[in-house]
C-alpha atoms as a PDB file:
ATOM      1  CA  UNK A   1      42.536   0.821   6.585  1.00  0.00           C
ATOM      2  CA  UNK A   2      42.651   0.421   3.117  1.00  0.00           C
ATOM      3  CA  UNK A   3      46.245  -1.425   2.624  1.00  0.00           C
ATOM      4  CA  UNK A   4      44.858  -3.070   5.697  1.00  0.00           C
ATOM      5  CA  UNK A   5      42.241  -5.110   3.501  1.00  0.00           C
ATOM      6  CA  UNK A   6      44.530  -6.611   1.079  1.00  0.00           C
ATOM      7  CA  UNK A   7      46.823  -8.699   4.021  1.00  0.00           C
ATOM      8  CA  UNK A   8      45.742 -12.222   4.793  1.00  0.00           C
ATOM      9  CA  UNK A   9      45.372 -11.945   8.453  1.00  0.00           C
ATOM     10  CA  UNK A  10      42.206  -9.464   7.726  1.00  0.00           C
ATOM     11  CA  UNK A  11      40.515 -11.663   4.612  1.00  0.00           C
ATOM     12  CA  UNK A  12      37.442 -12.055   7.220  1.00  0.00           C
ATOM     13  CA  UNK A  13      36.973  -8.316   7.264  1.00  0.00           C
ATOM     14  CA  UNK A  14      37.371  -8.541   3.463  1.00  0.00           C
ATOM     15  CA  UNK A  15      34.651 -11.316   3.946  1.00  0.00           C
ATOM     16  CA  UNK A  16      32.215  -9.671   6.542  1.00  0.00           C
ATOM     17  CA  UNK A  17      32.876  -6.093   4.330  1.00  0.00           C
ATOM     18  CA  UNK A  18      32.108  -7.638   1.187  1.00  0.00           C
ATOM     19  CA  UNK A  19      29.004  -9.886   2.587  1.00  0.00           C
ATOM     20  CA  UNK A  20      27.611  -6.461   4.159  1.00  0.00           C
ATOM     21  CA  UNK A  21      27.897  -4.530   0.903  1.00  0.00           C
ATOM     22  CA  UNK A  22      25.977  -7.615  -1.162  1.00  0.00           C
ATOM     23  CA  UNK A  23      23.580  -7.984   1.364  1.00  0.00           C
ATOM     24  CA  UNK A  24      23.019  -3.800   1.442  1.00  0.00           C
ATOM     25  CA  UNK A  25      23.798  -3.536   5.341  1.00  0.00           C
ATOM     26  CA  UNK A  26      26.056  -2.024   7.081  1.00  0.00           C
ATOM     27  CA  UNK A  27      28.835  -3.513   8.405  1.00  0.00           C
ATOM     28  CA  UNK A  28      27.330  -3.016  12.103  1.00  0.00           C
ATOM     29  CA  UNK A  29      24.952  -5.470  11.187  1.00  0.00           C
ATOM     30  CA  UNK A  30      27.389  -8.499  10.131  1.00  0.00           C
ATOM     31  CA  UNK A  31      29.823  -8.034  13.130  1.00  0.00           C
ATOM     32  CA  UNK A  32      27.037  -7.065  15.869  1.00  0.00           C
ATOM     33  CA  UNK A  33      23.586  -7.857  14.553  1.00  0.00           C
ATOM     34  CA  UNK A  34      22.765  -3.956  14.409  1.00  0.00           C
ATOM     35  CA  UNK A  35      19.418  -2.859  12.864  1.00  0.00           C
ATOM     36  CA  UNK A  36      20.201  -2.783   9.024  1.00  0.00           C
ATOM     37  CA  UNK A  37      18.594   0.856   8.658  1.00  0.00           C
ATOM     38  CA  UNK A  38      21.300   2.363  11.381  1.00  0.00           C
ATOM     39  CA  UNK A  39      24.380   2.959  10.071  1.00  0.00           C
ATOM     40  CA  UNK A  40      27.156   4.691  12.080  1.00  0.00           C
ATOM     41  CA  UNK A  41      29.997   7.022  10.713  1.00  0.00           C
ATOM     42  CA  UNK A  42      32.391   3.898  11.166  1.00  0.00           C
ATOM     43  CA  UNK A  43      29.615   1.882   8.700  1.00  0.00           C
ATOM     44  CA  UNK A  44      29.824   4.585   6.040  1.00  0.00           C
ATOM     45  CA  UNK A  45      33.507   4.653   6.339  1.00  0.00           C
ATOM     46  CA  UNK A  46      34.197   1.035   6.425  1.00  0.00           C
ATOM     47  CA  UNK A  47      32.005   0.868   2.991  1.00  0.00           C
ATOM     48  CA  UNK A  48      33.601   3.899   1.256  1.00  0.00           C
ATOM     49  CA  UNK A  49      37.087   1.735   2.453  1.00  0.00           C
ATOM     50  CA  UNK A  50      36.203  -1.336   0.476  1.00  0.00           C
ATOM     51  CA  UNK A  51      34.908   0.543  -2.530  1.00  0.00           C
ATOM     52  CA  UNK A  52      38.150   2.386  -2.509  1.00  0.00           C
ATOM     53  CA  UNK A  53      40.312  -0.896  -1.758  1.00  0.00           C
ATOM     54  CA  UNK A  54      38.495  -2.518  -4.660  1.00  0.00           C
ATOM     55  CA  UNK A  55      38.916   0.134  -7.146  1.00  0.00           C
ATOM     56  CA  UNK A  56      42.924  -0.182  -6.383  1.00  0.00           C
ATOM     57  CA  UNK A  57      43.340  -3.731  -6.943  1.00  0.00           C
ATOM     58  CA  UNK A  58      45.034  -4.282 -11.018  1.00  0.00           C
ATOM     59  CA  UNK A  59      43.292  -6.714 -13.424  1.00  0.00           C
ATOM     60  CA  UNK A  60      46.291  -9.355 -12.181  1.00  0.00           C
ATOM     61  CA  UNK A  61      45.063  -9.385  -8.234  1.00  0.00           C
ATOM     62  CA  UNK A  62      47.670  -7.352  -6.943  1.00  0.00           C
ATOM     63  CA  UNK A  63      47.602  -3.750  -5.102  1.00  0.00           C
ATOM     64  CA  UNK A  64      48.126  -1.292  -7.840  1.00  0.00           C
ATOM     65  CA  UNK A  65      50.372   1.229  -5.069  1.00  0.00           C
ATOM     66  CA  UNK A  66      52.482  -1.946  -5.017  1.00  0.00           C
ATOM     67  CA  UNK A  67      52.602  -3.399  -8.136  1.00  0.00           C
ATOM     68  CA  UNK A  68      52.974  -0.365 -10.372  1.00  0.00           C
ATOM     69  CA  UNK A  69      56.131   0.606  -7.576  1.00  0.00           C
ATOM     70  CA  UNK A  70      59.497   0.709  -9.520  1.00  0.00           C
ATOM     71  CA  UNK A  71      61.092  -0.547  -6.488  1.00  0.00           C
ATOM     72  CA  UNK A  72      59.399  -3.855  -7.005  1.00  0.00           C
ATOM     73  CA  UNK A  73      60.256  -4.616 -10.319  1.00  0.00           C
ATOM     74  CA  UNK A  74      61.248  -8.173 -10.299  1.00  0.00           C
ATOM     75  CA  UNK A  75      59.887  -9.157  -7.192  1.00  0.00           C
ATOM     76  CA  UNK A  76      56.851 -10.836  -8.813  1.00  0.00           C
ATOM     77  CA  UNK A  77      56.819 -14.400 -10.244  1.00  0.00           C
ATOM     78  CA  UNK A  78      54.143 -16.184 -12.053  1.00  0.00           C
ATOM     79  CA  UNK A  79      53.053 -19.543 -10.532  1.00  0.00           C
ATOM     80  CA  UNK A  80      51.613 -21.778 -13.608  1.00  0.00           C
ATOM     81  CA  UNK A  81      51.024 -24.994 -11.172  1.00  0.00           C
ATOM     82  CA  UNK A  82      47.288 -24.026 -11.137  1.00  0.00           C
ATOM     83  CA  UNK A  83      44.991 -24.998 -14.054  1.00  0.00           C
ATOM     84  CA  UNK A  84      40.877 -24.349 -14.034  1.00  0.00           C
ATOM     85  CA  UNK A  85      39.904 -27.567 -16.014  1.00  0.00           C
ATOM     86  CA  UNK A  86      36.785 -25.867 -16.627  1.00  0.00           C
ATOM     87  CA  UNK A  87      38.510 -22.631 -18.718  1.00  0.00           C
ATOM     88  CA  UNK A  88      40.529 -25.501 -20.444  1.00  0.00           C
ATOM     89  CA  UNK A  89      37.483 -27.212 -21.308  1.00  0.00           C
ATOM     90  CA  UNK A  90      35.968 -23.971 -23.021  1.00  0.00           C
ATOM     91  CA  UNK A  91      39.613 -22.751 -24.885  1.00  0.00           C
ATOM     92  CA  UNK A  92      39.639 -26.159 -26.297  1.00  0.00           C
ATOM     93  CA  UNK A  93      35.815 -26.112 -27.607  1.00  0.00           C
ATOM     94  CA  UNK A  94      36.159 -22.492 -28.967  1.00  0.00           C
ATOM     95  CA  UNK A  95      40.118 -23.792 -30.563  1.00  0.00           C
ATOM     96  CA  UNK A  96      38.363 -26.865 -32.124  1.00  0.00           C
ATOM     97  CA  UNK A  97      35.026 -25.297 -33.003  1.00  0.00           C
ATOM     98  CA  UNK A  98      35.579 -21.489 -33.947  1.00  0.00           C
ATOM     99  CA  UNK A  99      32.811 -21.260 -36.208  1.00  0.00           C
ATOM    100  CA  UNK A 100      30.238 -23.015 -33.640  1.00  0.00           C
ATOM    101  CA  UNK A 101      29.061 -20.297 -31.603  1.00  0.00           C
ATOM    102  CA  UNK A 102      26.462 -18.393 -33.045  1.00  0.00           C
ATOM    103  CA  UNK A 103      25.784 -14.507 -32.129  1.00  0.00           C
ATOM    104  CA  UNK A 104      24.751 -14.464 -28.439  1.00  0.00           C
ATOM    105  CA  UNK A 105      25.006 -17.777 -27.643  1.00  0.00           C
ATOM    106  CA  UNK A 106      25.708 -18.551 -24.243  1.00  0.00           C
ATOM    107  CA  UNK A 107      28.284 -21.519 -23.550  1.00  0.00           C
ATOM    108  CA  UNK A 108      27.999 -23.411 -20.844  1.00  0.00           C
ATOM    109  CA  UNK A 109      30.617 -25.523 -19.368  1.00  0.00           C
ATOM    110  CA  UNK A 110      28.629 -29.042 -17.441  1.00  0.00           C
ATOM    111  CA  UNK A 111      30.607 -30.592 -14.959  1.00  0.00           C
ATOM    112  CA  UNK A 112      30.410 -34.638 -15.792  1.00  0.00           C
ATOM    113  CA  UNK A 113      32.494 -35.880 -12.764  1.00  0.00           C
ATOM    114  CA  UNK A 114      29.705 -37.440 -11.317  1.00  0.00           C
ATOM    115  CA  UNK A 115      27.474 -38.428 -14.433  1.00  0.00           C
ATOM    116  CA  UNK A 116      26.572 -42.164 -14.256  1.00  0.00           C
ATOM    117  CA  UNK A 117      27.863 -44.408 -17.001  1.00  0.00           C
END
């Protein structure tokens, strides 16, 4: 079940898994509208299964059984074609301003797209 998780084809049970844990239900309850305070053997395993998928999953996205594998070495490639304007945004404030941020400060990063003029 737990390689299961990672493929595509089952993100919604990633979904309804992960929406179940937030919300503190079981997983009855998202699929089947079960009472939340019931929860079935295949509840407590499908939770334990997404705690245990999560906990396997490297810093970089990718299954650590896979990733760490010998036999894959050079099978992974880094796409660069994506940029998060917002990160940007920040690296260049802290590049430009290092000395601006003051202990604790929190930065925020205000999306002006649809400020008027």
């Amino acid at each position: 079940m737990i390689q299961g998780l990672g493929k595509p084809r089952n993100r919604h049970i990633l979904l309804q898994l992960r929406t179940a844990a937030r919300w503190g239900v079981p997983l009855g309850t998202i699929r089947h509208g079960r009472d939340p305070q019931v929860w079935t053997p295949q509840d407590r395993q499908a939770a334990v299964a997404l705690v245990e998928f999560e906990n396997s999953i490297h810093t970089c996205g990718h299954p650590q059984s896979e990733s760490f594998d010998q036999a894959k070495s050079g099978f992974y490639e880094v796409d660069d074609t994506l940029v998060c304007h917002a990160c940007a945004a920040l690296e260049e404030y802290r590049k430009a301003n290092p000395q601006a941020a003051q202990p604790g400060q929190v930065l925020f990063i205000r999306d002006t797209s649809d400020d008027e003029t």
